[in-house]
Structure formats: structure tokens, C-alpha cells
N, C-alpha and C. Protein backbone atom coordinates (compact mmCIF):
# COMPACT_ATOMS: atom_id res chain seq x y z
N UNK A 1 116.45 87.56 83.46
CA UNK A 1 116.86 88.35 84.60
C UNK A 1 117.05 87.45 85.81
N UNK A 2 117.96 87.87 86.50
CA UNK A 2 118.07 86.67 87.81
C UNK A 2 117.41 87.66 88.66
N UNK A 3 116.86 86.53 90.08
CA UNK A 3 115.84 87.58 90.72
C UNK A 3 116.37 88.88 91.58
N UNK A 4 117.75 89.23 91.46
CA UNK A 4 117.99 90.41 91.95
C UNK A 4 119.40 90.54 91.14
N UNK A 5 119.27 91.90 90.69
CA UNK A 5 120.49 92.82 89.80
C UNK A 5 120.72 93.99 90.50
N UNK A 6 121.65 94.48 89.63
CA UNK A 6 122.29 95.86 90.43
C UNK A 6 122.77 96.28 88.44
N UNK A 7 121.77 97.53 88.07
CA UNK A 7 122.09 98.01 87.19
C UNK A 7 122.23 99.61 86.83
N UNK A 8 123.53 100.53 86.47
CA UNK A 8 123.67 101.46 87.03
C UNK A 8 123.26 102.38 88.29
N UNK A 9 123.41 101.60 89.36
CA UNK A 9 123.27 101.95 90.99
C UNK A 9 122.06 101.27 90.91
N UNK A 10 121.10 100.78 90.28
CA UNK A 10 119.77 100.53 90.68
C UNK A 10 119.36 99.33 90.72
N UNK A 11 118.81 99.29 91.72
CA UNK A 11 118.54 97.67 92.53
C UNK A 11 116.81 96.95 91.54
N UNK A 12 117.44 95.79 91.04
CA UNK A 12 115.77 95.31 90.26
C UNK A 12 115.87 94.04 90.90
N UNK A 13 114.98 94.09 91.42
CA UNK A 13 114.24 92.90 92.40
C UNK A 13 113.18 92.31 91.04
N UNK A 14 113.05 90.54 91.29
CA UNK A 14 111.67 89.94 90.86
C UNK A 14 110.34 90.27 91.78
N UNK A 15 109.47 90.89 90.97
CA UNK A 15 107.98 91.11 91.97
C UNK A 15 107.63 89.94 92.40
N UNK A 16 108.23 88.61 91.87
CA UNK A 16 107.22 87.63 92.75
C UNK A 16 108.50 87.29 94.52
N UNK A 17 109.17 87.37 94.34
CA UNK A 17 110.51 87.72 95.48
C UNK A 17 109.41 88.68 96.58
N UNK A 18 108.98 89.56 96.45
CA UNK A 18 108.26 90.43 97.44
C UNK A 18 106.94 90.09 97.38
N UNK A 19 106.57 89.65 96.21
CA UNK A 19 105.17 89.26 96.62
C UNK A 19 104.95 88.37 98.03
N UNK A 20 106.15 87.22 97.20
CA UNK A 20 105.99 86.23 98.44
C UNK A 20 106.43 86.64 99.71
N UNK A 21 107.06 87.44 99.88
CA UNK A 21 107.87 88.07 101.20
C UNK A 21 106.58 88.74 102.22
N UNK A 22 105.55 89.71 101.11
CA UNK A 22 104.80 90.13 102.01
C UNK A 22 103.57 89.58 101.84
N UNK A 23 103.37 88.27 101.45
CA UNK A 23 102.02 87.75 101.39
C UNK A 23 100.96 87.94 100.59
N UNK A 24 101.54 88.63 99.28
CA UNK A 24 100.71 88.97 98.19
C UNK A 24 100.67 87.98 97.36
N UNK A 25 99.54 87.96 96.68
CA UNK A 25 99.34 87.70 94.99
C UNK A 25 100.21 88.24 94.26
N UNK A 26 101.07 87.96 93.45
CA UNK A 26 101.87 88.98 92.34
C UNK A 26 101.28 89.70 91.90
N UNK A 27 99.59 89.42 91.63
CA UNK A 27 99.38 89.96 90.63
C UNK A 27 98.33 91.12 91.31
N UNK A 28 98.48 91.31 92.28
CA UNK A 28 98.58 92.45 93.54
C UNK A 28 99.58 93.81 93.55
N UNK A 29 100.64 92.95 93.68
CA UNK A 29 102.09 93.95 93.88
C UNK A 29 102.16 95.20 93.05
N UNK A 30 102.12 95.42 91.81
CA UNK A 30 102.21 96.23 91.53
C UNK A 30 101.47 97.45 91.53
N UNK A 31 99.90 97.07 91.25
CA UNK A 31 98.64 97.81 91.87
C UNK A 31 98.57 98.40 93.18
N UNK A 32 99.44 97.61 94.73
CA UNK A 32 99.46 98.21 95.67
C UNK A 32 101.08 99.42 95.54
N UNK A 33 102.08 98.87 94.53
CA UNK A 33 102.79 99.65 94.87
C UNK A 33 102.59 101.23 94.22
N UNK A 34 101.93 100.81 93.16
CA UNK A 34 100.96 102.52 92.48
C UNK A 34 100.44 103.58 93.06
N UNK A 35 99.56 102.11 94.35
CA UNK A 35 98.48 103.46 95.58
C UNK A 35 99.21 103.99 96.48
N UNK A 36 100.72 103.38 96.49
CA UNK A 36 101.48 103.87 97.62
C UNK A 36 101.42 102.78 98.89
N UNK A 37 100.74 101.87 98.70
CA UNK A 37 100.65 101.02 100.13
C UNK A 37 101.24 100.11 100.34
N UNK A 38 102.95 99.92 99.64
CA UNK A 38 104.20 99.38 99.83
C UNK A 38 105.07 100.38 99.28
N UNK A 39 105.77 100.03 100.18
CA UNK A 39 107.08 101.13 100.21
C UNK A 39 107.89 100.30 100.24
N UNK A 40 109.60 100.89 99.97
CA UNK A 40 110.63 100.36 100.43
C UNK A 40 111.65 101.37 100.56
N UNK A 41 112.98 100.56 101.33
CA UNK A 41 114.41 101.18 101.60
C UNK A 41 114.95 99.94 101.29
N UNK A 42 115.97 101.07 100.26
CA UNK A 42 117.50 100.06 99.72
C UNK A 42 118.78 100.56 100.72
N UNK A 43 119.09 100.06 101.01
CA UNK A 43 120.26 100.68 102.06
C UNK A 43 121.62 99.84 101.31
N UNK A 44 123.12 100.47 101.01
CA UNK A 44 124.11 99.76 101.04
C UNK A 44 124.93 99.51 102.46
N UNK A 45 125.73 98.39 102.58
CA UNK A 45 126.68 98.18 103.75
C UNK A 45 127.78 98.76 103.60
N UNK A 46 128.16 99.16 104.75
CA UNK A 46 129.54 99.86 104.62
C UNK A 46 130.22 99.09 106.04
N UNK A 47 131.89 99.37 106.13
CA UNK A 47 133.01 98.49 106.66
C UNK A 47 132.46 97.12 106.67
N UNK A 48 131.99 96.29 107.56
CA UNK A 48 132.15 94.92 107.82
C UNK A 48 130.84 94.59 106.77
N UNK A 49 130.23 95.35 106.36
CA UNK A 49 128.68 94.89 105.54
C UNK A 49 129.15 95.61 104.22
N UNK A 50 130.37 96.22 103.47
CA UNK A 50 130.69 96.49 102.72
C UNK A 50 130.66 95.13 101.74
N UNK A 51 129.76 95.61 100.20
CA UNK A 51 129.41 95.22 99.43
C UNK A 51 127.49 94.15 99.76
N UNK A 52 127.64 94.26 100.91
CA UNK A 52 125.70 93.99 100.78
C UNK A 52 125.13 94.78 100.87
N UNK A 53 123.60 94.77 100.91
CA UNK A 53 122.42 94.98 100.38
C UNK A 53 121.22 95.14 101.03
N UNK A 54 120.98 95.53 101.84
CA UNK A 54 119.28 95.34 102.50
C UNK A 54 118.30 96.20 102.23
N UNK A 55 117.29 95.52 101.28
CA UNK A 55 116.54 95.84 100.80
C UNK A 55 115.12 95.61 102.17
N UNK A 56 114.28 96.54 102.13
CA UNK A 56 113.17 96.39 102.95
C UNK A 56 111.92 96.97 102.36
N UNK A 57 111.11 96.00 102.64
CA UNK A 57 109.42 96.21 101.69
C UNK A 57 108.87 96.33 102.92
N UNK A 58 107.56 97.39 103.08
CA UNK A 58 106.40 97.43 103.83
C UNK A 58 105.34 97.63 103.05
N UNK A 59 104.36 97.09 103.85
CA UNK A 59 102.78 96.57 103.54
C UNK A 59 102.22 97.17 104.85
N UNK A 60 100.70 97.18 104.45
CA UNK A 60 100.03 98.05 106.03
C UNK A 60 100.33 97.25 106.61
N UNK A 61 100.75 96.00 107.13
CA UNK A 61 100.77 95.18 108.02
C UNK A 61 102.27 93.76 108.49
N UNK A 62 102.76 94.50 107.02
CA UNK A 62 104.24 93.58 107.15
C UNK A 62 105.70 93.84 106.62
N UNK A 63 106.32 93.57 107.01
CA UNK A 63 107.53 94.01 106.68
C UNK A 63 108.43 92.67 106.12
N UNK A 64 109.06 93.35 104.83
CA UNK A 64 109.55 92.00 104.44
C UNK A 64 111.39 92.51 104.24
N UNK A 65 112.28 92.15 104.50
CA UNK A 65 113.44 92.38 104.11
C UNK A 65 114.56 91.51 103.74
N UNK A 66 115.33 91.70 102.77
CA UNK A 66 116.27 90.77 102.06
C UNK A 66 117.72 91.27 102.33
N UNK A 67 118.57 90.61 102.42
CA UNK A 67 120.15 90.67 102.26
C UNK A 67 120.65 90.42 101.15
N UNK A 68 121.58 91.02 100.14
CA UNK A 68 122.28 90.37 99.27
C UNK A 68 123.62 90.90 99.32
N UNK A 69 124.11 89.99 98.36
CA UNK A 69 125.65 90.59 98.41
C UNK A 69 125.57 91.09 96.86
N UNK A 70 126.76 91.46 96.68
CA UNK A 70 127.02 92.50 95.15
C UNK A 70 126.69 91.84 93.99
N UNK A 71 126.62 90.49 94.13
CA UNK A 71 125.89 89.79 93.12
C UNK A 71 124.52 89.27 92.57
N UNK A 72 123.93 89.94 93.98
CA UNK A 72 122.16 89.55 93.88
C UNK A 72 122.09 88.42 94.57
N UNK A 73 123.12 87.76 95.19
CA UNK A 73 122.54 86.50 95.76
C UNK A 73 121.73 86.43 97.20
N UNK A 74 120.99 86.24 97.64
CA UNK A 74 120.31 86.12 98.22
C UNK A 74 121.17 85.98 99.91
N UNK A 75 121.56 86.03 100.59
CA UNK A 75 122.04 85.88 102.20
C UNK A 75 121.24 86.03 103.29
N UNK A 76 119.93 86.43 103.11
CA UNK A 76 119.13 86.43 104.53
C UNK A 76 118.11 87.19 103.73
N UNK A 77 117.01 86.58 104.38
CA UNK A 77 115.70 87.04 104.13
C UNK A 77 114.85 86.91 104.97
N UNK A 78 113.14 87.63 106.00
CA UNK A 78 112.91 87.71 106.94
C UNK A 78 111.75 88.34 106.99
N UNK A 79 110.39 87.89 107.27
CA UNK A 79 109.37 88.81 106.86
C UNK A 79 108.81 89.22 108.68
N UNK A 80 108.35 89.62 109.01
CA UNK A 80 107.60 90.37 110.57
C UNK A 80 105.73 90.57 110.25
N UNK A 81 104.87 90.04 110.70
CA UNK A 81 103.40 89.98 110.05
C UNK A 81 102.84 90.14 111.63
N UNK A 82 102.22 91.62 111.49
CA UNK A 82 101.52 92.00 112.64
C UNK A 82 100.07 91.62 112.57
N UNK A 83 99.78 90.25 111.27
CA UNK A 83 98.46 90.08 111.67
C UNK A 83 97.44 91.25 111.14
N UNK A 84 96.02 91.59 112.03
CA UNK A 84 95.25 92.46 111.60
C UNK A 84 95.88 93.99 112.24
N UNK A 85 97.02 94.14 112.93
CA UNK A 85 97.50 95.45 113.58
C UNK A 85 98.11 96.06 112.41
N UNK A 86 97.93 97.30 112.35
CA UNK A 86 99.01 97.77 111.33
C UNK A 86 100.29 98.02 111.31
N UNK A 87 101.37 97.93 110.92
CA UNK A 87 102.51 98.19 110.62
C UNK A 87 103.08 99.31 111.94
N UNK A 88 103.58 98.85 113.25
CA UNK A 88 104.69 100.29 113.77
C UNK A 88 105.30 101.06 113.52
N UNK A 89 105.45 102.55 113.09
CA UNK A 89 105.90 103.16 112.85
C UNK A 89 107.33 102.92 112.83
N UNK A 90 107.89 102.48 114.47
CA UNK A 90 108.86 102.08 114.81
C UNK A 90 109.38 101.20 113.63
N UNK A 91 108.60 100.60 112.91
CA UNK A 91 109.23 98.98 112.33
C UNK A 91 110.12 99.46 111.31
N UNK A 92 109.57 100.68 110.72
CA UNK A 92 109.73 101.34 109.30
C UNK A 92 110.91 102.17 109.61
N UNK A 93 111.60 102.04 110.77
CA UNK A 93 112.89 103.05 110.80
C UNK A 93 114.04 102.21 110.50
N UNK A 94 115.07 103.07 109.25
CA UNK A 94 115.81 101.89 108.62
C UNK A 94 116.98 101.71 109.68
N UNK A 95 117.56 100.24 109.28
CA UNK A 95 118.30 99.81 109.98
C UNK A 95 117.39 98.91 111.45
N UNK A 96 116.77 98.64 111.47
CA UNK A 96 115.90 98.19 112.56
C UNK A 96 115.36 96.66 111.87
């Protein structure tokens, strides 16, 4: 698998890609994403962002988000770490 696909509409990310994004152990990631205490938004681009991708992961405390284009390749990536504060509500509104 390359670390990001697009297979019938559905976006498969590598868990270690977000691990590292939000400062996890891999072998973390999936256990927190079970309890609910990472989330995400897949958003597509439309006119000038037509054919990318922004994917966004939250953690109580960080936000990690990726760009790709229609091929999975990678174009921007960007994590935000509030430290011991938790996560802004604000942070979690997509497109932001």
C-alpha cells in the first residue's frame, strides 16, 4: 500500500503517517481512535483546489493535517501542539 490511496471514494491513510503527525506511538493510534479521542475530516477541493485532499486528525491536544493530490502524494503537511492546553474548539472547524 503506498501511504495514502483513494479507494472507491475512500481515503486510506498509513497509521504511522498520523501517528507521527500527532505525536503518537503507532502502536497507540488505533486504541485512541476506538475511545474516540482522535477524530478526523476528509474534505475534497473544489475550483482552484480541484482534485486535492485535506485530510485533518485531532488529538486532545493537537491537530495534525495533510494535503494530497488525487494520487496520494503528499503536498503539505502541518501539525499545531497546544502543549498541556487542550485542543480549541475553534481549531476543529473545517477549513481553518
Amino acid at each position: 500500500m503506498k501511504p495514502i490511496e483513494f479507494e472507491n471514494g475512500i481515503v486510506q491513510i498509513d497509521a504511522s503517517i498520523i501517528a507521527e503527525g500527532l505525536g503518537l506511538a503507532p502502536s497507540l493510534l488505533q486504541e485512541e481512535m476506538r475511545a474516540g479521542r482522535i477524530t478526523s475530516l476528509a474534505e475534497r477541493g473544489v475550483d482552484a483546489d480541484s482534485g486535492r485532499h485535506r485530510l485533518t486528525f485531532f488529538s486532545e491536544h493537537r491537530r495534525f493535517r495533510v494535503v494530497v493530490d488525487e494520487t496520494g502524494t503528499i503536498l503539505q503537511q502541518s501539525a499545531v501542539d497546544f502543549g498541556d492546553s487542550p485542543l480549541p474548539k475553534s481549531v476543529r472547524k473545517p477549513g481553518r
